[in-house]
PDB file of N, CA and C in Angstrom:
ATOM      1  N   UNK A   1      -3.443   1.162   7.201  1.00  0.00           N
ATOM      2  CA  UNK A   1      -4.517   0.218   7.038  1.00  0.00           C
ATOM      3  C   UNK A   1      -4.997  -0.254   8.406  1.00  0.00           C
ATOM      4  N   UNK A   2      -3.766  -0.322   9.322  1.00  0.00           N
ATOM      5  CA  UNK A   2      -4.726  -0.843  10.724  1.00  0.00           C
ATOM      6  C   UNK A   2      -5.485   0.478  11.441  1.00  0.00           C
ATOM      7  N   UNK A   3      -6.309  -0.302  11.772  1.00  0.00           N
ATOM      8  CA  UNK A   3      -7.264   0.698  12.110  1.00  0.00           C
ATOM      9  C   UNK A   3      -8.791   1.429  11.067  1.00  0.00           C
ATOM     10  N   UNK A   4      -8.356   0.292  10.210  1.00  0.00           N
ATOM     11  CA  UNK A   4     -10.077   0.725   9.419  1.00  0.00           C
ATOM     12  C   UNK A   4     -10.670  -0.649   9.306  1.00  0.00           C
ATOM     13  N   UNK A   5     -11.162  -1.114  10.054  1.00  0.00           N
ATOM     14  CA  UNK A   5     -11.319  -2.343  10.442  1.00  0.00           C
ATOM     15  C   UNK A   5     -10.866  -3.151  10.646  1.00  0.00           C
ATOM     16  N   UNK A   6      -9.274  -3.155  10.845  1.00  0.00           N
ATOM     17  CA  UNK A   6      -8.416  -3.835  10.883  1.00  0.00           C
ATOM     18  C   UNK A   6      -7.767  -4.584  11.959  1.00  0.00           C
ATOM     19  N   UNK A   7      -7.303  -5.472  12.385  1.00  0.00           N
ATOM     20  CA  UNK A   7      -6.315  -5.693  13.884  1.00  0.00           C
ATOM     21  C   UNK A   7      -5.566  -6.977  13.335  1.00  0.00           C
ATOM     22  N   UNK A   8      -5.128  -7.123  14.753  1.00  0.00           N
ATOM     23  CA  UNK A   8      -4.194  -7.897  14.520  1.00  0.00           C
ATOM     24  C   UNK A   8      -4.038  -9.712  13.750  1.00  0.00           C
ATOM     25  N   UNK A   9      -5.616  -9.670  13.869  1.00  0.00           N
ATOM     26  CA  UNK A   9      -6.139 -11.033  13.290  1.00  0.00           C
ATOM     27  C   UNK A   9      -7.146 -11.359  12.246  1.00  0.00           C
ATOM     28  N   UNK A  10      -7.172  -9.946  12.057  1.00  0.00           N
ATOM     29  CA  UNK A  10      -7.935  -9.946  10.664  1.00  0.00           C
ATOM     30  C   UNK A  10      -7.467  -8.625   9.678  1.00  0.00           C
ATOM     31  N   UNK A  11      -7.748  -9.016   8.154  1.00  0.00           N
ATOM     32  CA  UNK A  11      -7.748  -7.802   7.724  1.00  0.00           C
ATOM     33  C   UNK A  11      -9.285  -7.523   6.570  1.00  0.00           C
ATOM     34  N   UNK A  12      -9.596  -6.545   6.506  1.00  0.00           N
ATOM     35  CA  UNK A  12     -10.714  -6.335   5.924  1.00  0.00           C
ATOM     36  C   UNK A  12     -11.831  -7.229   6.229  1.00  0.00           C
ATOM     37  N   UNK A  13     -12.189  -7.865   7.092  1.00  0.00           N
ATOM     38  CA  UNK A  13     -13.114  -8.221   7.835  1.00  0.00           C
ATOM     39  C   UNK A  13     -13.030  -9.727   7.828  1.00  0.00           C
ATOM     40  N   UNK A  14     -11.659  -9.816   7.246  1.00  0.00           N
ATOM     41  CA  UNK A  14     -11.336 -11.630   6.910  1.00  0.00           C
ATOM     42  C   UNK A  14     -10.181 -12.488   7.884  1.00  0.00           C
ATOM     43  N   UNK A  15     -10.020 -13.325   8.335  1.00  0.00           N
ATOM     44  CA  UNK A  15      -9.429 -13.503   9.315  1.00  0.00           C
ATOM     45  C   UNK A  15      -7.790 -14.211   8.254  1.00  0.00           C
ATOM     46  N   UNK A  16      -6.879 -13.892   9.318  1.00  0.00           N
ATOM     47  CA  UNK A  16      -5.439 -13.531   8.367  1.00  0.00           C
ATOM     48  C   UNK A  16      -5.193 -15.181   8.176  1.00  0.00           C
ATOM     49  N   UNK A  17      -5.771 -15.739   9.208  1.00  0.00           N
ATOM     50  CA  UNK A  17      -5.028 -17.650   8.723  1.00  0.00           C
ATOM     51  C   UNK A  17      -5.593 -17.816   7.488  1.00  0.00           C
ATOM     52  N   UNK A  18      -6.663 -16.913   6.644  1.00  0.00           N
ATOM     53  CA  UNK A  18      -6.772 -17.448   5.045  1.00  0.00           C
ATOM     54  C   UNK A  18      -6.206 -17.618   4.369  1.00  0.00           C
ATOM     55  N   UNK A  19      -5.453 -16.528   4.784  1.00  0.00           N
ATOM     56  CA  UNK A  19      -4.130 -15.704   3.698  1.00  0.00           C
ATOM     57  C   UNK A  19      -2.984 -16.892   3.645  1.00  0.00           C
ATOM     58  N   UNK A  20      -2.932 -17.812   4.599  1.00  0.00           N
ATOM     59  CA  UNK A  20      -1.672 -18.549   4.985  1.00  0.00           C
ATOM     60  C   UNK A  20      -0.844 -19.304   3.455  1.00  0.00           C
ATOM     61  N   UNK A  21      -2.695 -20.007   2.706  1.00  0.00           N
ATOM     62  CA  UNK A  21      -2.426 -20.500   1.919  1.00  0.00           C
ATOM     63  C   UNK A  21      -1.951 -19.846   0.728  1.00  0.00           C
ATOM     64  N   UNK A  22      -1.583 -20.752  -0.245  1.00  0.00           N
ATOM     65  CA  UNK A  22      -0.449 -19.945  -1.300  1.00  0.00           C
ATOM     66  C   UNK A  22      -1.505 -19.690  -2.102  1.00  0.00           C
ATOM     67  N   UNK A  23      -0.984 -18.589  -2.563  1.00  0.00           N
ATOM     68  CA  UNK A  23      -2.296 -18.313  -4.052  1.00  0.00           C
ATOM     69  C   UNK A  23      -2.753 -16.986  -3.251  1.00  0.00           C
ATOM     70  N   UNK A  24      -3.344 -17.070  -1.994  1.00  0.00           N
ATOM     71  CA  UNK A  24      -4.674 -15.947  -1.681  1.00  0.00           C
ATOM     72  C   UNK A  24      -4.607 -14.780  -1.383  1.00  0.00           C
ATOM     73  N   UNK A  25      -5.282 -13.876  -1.854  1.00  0.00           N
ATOM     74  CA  UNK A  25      -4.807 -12.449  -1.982  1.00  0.00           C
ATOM     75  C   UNK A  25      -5.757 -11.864  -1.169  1.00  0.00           C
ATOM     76  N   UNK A  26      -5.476 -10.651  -0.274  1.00  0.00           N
ATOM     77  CA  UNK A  26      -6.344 -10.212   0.166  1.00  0.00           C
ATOM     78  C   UNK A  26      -7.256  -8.998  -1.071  1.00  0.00           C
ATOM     79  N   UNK A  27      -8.688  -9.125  -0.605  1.00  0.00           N
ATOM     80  CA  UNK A  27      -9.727  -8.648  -1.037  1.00  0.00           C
ATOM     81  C   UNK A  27      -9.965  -7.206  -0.400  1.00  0.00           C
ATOM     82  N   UNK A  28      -9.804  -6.342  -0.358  1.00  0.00           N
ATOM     83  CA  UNK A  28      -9.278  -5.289   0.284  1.00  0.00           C
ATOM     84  C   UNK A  28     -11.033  -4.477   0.194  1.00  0.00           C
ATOM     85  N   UNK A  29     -11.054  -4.284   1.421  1.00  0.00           N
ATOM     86  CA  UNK A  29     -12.604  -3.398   1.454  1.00  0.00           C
ATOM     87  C   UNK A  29     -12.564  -1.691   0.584  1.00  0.00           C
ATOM     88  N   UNK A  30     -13.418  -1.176   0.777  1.00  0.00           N
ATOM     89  CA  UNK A  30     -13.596   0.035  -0.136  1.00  0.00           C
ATOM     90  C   UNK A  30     -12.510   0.773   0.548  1.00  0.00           C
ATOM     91  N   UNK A  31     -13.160   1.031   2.022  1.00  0.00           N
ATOM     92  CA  UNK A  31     -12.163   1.675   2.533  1.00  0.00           C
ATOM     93  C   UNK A  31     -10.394   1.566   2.436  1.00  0.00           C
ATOM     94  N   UNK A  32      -9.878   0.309   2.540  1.00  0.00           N
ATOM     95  CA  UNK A  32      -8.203  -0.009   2.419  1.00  0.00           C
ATOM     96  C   UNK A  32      -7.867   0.347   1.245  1.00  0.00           C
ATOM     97  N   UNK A  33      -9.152   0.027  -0.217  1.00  0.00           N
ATOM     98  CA  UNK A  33      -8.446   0.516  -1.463  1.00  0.00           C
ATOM     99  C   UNK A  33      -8.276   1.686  -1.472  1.00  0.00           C
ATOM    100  N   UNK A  34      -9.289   2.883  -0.790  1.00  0.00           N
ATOM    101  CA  UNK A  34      -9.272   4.273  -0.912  1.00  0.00           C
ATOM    102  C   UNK A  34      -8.034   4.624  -0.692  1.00  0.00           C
ATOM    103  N   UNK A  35      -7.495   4.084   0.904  1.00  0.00           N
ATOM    104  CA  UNK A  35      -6.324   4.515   1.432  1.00  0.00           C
ATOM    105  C   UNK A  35      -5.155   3.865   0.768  1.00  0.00           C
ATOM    106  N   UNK A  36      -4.871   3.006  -0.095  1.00  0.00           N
ATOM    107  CA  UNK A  36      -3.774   2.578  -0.818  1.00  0.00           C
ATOM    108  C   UNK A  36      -3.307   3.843  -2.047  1.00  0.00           C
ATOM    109  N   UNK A  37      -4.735   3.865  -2.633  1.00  0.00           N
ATOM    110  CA  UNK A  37      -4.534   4.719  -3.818  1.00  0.00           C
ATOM    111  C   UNK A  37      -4.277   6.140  -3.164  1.00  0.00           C
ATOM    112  N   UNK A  38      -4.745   6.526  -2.420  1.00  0.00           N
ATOM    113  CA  UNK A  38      -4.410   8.232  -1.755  1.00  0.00           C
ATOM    114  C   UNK A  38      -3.354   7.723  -1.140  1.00  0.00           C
ATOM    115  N   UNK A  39      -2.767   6.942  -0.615  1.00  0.00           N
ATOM    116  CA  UNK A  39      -0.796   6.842  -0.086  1.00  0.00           C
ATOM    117  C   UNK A  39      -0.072   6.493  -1.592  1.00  0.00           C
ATOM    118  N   UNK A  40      -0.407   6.475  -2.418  1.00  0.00           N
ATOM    119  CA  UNK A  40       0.622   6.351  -3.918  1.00  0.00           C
ATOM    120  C   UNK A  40       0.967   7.816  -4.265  1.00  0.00           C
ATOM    121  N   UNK A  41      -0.796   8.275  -4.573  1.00  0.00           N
ATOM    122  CA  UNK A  41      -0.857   9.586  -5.004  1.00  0.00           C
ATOM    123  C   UNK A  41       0.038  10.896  -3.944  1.00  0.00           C
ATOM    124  N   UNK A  42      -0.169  10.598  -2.525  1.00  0.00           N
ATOM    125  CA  UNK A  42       0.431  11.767  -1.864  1.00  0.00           C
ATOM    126  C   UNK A  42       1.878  11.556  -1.677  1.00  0.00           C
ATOM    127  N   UNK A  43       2.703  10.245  -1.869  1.00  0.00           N
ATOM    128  CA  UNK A  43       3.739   9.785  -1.974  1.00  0.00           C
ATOM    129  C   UNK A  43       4.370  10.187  -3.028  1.00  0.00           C
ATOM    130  N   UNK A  44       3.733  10.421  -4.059  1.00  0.00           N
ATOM    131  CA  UNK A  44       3.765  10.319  -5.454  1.00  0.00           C
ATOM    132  C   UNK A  44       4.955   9.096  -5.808  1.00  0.00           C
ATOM    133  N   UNK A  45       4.291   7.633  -5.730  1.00  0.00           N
ATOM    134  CA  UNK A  45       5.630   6.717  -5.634  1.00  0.00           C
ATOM    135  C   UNK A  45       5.306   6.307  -7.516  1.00  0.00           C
ATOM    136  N   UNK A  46       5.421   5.784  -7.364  1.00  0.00           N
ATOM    137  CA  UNK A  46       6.494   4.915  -8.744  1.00  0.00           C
ATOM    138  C   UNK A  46       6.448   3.356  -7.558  1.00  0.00           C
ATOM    139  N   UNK A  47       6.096   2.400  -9.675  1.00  0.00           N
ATOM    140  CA  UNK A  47       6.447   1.105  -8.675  1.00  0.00           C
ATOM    141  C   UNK A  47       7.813   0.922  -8.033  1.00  0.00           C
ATOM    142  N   UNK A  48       8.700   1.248  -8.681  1.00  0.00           N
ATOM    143  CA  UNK A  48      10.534   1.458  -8.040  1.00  0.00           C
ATOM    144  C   UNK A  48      10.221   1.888  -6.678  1.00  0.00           C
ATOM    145  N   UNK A  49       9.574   3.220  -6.213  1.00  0.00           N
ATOM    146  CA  UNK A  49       9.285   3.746  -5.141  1.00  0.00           C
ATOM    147  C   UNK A  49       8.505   3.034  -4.629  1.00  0.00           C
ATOM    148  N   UNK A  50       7.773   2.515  -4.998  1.00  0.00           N
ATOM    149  CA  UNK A  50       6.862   2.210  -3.807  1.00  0.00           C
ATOM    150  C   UNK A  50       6.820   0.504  -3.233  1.00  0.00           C
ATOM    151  N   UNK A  51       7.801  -0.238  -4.455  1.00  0.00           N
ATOM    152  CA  UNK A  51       8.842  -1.380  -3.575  1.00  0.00           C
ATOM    153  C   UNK A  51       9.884  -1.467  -3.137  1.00  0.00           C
ATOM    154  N   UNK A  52      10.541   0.140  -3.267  1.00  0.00           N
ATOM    155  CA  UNK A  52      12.260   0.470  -3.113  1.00  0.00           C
ATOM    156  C   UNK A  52      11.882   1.580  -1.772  1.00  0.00           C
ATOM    157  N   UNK A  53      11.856   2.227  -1.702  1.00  0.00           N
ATOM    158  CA  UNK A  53      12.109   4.089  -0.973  1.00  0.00           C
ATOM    159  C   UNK A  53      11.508   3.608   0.517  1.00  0.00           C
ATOM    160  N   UNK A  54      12.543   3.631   1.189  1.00  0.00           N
ATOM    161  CA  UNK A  54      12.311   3.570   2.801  1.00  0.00           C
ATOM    162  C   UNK A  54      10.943   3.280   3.012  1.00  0.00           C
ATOM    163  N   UNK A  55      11.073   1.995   3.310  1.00  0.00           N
ATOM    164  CA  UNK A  55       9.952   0.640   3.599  1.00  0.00           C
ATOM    165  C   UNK A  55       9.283   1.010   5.154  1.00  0.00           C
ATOM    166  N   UNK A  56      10.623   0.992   5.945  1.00  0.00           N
ATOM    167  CA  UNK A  56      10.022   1.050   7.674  1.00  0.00           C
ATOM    168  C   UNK A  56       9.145   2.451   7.525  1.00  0.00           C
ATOM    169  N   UNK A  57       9.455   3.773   7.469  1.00  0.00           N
ATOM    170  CA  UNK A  57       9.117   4.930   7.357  1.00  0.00           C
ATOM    171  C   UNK A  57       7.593   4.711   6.646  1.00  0.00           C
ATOM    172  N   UNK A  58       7.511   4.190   5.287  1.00  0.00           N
ATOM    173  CA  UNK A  58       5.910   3.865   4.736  1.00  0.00           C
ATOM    174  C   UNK A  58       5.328   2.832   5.547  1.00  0.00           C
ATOM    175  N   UNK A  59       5.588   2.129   5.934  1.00  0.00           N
ATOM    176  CA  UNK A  59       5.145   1.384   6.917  1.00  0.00           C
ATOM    177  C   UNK A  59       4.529   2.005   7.967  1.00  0.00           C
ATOM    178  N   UNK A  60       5.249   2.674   8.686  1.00  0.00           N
ATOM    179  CA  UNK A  60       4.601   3.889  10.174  1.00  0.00           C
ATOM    180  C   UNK A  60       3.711   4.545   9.452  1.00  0.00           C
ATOM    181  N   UNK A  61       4.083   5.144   8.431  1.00  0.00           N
ATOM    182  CA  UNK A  61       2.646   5.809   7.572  1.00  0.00           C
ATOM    183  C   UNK A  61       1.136   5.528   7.542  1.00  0.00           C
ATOM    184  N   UNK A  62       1.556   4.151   7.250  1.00  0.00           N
ATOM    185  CA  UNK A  62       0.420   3.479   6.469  1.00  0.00           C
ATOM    186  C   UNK A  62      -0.345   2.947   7.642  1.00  0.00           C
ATOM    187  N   UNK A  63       0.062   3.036   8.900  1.00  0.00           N
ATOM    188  CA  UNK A  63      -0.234   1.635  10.328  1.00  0.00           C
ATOM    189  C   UNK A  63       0.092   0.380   9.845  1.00  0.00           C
ATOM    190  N   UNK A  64       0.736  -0.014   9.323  1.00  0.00           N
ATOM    191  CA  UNK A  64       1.297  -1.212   8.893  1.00  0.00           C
ATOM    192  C   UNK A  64       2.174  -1.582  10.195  1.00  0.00           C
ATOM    193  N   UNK A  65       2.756  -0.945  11.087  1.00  0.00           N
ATOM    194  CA  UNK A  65       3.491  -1.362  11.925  1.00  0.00           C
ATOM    195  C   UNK A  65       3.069  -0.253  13.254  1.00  0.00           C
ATOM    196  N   UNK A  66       3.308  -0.973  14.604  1.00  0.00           N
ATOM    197  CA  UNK A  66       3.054   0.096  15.219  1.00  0.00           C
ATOM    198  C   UNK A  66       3.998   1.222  15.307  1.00  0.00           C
ATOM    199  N   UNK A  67       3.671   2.591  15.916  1.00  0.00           N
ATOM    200  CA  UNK A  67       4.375   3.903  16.017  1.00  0.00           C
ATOM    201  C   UNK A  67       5.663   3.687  16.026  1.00  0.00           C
ATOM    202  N   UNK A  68       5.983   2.501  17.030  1.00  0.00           N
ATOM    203  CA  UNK A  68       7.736   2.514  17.023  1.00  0.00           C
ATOM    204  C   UNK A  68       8.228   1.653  15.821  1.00  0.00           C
ATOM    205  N   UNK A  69       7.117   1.273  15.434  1.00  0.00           N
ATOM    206  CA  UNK A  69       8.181   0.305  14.341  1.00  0.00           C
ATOM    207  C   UNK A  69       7.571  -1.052  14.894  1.00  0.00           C
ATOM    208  N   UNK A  70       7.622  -1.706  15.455  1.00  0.00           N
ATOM    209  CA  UNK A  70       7.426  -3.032  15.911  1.00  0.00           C
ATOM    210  C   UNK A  70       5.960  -3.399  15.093  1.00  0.00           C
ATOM    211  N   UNK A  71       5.993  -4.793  14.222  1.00  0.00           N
ATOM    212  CA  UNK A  71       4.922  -5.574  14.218  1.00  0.00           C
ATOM    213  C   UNK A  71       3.810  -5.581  15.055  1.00  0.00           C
ATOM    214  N   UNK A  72       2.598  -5.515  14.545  1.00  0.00           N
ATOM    215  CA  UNK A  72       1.162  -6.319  15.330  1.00  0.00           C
ATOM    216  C   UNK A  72       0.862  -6.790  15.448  1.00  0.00           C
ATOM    217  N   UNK A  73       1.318  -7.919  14.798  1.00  0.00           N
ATOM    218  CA  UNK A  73       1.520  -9.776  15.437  1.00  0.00           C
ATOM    219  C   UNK A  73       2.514 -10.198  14.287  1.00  0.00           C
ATOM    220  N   UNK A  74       3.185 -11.227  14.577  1.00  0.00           N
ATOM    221  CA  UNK A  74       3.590 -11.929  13.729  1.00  0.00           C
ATOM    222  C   UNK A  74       2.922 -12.525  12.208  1.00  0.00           C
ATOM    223  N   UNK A  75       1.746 -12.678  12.098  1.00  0.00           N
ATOM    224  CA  UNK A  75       1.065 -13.127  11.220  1.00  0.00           C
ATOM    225  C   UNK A  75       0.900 -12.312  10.460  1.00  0.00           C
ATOM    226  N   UNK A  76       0.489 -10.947  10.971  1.00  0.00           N
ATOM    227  CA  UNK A  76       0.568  -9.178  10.299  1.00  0.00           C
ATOM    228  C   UNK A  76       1.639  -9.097   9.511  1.00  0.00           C
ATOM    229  N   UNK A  77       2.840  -8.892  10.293  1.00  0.00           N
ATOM    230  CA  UNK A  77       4.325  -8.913   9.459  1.00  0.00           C
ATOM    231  C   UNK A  77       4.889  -9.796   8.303  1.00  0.00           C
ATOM    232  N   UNK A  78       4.464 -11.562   8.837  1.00  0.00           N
ATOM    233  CA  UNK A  78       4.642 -12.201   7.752  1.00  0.00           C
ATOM    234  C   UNK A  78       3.694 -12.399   6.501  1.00  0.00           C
ATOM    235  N   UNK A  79       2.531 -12.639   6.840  1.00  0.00           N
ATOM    236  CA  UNK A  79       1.117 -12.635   5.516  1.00  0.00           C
ATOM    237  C   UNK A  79       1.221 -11.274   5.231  1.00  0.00           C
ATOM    238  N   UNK A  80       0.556 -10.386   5.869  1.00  0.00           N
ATOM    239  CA  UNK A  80      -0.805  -9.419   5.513  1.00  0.00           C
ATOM    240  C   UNK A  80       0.402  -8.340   4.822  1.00  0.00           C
ATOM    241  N   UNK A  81       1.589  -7.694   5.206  1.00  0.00           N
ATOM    242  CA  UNK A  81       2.649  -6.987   5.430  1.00  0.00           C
ATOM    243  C   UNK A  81       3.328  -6.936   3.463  1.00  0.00           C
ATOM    244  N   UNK A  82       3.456  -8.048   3.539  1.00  0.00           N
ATOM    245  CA  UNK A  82       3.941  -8.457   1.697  1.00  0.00           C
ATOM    246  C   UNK A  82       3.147  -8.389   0.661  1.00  0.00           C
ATOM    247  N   UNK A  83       1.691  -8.908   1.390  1.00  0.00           N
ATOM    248  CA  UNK A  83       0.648  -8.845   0.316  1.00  0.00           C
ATOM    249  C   UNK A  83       0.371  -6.881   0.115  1.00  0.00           C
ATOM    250  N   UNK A  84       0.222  -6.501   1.125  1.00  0.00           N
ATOM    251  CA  UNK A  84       0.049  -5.216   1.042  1.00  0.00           C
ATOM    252  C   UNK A  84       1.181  -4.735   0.525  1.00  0.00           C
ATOM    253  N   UNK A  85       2.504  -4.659   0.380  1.00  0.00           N
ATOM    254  CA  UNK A  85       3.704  -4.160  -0.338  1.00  0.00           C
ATOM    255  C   UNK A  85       3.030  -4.482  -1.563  1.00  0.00           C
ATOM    256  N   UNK A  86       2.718  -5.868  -1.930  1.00  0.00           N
ATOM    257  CA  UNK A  86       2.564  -6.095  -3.617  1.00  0.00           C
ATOM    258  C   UNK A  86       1.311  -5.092  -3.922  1.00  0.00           C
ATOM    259  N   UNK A  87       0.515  -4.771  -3.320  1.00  0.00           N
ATOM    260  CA  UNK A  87      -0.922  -4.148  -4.037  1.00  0.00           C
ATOM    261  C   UNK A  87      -0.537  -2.775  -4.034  1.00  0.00           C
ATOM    262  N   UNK A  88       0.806  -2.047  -3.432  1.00  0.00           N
ATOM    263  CA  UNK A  88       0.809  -0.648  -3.164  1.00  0.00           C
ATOM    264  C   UNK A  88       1.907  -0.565  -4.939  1.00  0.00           C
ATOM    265  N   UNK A  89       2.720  -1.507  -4.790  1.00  0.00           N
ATOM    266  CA  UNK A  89       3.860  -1.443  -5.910  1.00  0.00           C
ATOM    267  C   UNK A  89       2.241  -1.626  -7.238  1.00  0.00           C
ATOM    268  N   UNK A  90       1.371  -2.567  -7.226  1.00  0.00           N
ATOM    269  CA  UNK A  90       0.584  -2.668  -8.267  1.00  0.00           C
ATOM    270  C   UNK A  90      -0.354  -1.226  -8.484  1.00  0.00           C
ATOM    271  N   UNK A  91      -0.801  -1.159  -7.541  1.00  0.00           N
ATOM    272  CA  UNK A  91      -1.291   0.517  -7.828  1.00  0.00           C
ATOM    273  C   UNK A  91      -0.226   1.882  -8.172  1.00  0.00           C
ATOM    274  N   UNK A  92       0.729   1.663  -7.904  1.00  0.00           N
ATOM    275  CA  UNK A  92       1.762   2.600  -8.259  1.00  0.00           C
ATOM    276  C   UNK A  92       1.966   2.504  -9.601  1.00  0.00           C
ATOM    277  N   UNK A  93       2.157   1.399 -10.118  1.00  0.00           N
ATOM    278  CA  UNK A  93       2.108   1.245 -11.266  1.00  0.00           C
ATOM    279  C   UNK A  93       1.432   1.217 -12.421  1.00  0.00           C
ATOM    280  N   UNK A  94      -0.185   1.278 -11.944  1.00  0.00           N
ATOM    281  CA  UNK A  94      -1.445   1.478 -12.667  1.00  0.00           C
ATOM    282  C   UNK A  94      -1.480   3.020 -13.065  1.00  0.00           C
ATOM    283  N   UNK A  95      -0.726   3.964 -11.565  1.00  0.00           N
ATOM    284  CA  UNK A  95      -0.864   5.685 -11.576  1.00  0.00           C
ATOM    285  C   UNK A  95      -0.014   5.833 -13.043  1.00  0.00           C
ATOM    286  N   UNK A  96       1.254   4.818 -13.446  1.00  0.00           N
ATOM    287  CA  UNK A  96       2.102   5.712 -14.026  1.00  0.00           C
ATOM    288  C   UNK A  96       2.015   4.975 -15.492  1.00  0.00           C
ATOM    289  N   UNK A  97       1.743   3.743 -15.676  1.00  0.00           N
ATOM    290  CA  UNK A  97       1.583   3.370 -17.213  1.00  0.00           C
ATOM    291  C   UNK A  97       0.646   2.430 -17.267  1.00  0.00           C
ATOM    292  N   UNK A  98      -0.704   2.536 -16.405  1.00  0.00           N
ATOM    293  CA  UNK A  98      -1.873   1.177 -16.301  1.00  0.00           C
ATOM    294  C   UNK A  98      -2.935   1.633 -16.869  1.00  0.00           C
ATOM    295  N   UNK A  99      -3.937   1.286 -16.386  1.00  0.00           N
ATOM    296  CA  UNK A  99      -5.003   2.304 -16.754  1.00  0.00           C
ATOM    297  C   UNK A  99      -5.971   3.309 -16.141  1.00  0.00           C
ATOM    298  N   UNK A 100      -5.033   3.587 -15.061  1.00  0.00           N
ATOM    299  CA  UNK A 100      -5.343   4.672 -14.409  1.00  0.00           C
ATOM    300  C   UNK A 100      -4.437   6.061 -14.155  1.00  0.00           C
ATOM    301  N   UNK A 101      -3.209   5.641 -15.692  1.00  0.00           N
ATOM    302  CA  UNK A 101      -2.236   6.448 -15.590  1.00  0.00           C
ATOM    303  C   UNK A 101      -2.482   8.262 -15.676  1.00  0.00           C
ATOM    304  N   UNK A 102      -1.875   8.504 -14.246  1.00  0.00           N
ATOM    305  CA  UNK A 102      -1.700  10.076 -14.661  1.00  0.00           C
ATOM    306  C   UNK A 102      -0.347  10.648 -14.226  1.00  0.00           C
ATOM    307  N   UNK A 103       0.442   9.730 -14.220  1.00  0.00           N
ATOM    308  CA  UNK A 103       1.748  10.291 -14.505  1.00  0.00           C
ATOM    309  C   UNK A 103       2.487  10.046 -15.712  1.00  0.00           C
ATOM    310  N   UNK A 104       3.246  11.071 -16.166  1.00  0.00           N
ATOM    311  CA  UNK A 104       4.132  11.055 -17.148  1.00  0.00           C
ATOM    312  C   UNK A 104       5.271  10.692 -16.851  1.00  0.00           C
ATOM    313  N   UNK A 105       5.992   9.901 -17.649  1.00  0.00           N
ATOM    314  CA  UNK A 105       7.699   9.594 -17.586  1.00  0.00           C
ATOM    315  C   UNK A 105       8.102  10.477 -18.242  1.00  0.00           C
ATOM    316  N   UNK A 106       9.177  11.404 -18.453  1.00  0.00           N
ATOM    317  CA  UNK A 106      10.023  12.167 -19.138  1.00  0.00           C
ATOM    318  C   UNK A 106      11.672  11.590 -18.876  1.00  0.00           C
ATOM    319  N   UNK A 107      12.197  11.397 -19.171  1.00  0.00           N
ATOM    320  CA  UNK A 107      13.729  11.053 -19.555  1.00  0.00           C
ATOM    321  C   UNK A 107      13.684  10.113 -17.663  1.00  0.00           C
ATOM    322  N   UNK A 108      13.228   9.306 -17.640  1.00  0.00           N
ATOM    323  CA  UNK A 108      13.053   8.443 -16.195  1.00  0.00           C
ATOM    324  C   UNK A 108      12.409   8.638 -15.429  1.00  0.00           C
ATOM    325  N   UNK A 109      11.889  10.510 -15.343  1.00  0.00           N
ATOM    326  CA  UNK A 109      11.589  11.097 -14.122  1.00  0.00           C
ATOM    327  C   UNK A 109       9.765  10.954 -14.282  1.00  0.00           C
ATOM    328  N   UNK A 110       9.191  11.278 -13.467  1.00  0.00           N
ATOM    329  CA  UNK A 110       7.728  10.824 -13.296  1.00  0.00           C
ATOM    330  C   UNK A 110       7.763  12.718 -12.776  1.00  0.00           C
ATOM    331  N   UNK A 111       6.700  12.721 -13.956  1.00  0.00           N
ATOM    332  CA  UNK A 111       6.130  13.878 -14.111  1.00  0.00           C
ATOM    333  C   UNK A 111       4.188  13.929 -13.331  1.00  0.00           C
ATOM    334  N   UNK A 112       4.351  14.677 -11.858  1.00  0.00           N
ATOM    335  CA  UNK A 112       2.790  14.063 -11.639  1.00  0.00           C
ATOM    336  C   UNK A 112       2.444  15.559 -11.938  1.00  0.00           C
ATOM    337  N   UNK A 113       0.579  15.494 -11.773  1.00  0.00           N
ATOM    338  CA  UNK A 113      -0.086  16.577 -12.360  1.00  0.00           C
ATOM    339  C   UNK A 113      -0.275  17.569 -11.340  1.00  0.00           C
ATOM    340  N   UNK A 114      -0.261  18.859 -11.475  1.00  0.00           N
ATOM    341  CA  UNK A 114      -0.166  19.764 -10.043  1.00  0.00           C
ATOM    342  C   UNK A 114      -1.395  19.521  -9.582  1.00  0.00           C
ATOM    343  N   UNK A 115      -2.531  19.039  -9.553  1.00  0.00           N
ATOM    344  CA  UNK A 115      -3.453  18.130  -8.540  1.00  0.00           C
ATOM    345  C   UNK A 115      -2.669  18.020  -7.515  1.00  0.00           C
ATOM    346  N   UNK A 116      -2.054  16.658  -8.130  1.00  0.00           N
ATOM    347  CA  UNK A 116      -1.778  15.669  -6.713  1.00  0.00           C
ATOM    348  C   UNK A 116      -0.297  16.707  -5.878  1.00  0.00           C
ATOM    349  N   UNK A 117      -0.629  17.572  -6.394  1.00  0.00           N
ATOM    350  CA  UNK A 117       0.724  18.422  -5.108  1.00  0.00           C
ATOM    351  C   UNK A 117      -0.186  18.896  -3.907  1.00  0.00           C
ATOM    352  N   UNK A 118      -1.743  18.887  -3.920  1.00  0.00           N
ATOM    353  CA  UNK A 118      -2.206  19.235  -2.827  1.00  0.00           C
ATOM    354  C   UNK A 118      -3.430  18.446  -2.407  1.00  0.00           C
ATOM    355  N   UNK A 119      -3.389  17.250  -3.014  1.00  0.00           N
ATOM    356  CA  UNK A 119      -4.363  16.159  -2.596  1.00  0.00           C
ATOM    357  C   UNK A 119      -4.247  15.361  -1.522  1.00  0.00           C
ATOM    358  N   UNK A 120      -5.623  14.808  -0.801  1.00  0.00           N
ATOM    359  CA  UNK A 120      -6.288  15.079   0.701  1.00  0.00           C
ATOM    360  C   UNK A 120      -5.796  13.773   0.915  1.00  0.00           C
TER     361      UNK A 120
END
């Protein structure tokens, strides 16, 4: 996400001290939703996966953190960092029983469609 309009003091074109207060969710531009839903799909996560399965590693993925790992500010790590965990676990979960489901459960396992074995 950093890096599509993003930095260290804003996200989606909104500045992060909004977020401070309780309740407020970020509003995620076209672009951040695109890239949430194409990191579920090429992940192929599951909400389990995609609030469980090596966090730091999706993190470097996503620019959520810089290359080595280290935060982009403090405010990044504590606001913007959780809210974005919750919207990736909520879209994961829309792929597999919401209403954008196209995965199957079979005996636990998440059955995805040979599409997403070579999607962009």
């Amino acid at each position: 996400i950093m890096g599509l309009g993003n930095d260290e003091s804003t996200v989606c074109d909104k500045p992060i001290a909004r977020l401070i207060m309780a309740g407020k969710r970020i509003r995620f531009c076209q672009r951040c939703n695109l890239f949430l839903w194409q990191h579920c799909i090429r992940g192929q996560y599951t909400r389990k996966e995609a609030g469980v399965t090596n966090q730091k590693a999706l993190a470097r993925q996503m620019y959520l953190v810089r290359p080595d790992g280290s935060p982009w500010s403090y405010e990044w790590s504590s606001i913007v960092l959780p809210k974005v965990q919750r919207a990736l676990e909520y879209r994961a979960s829309q792929l597999v029983d919401g209403k954008r489901a196209i995965v199957t459960m079979v005996a636990g396992v998440a059955v995805w469609p040979d599409w997403a074995q070579g999607f962009l």
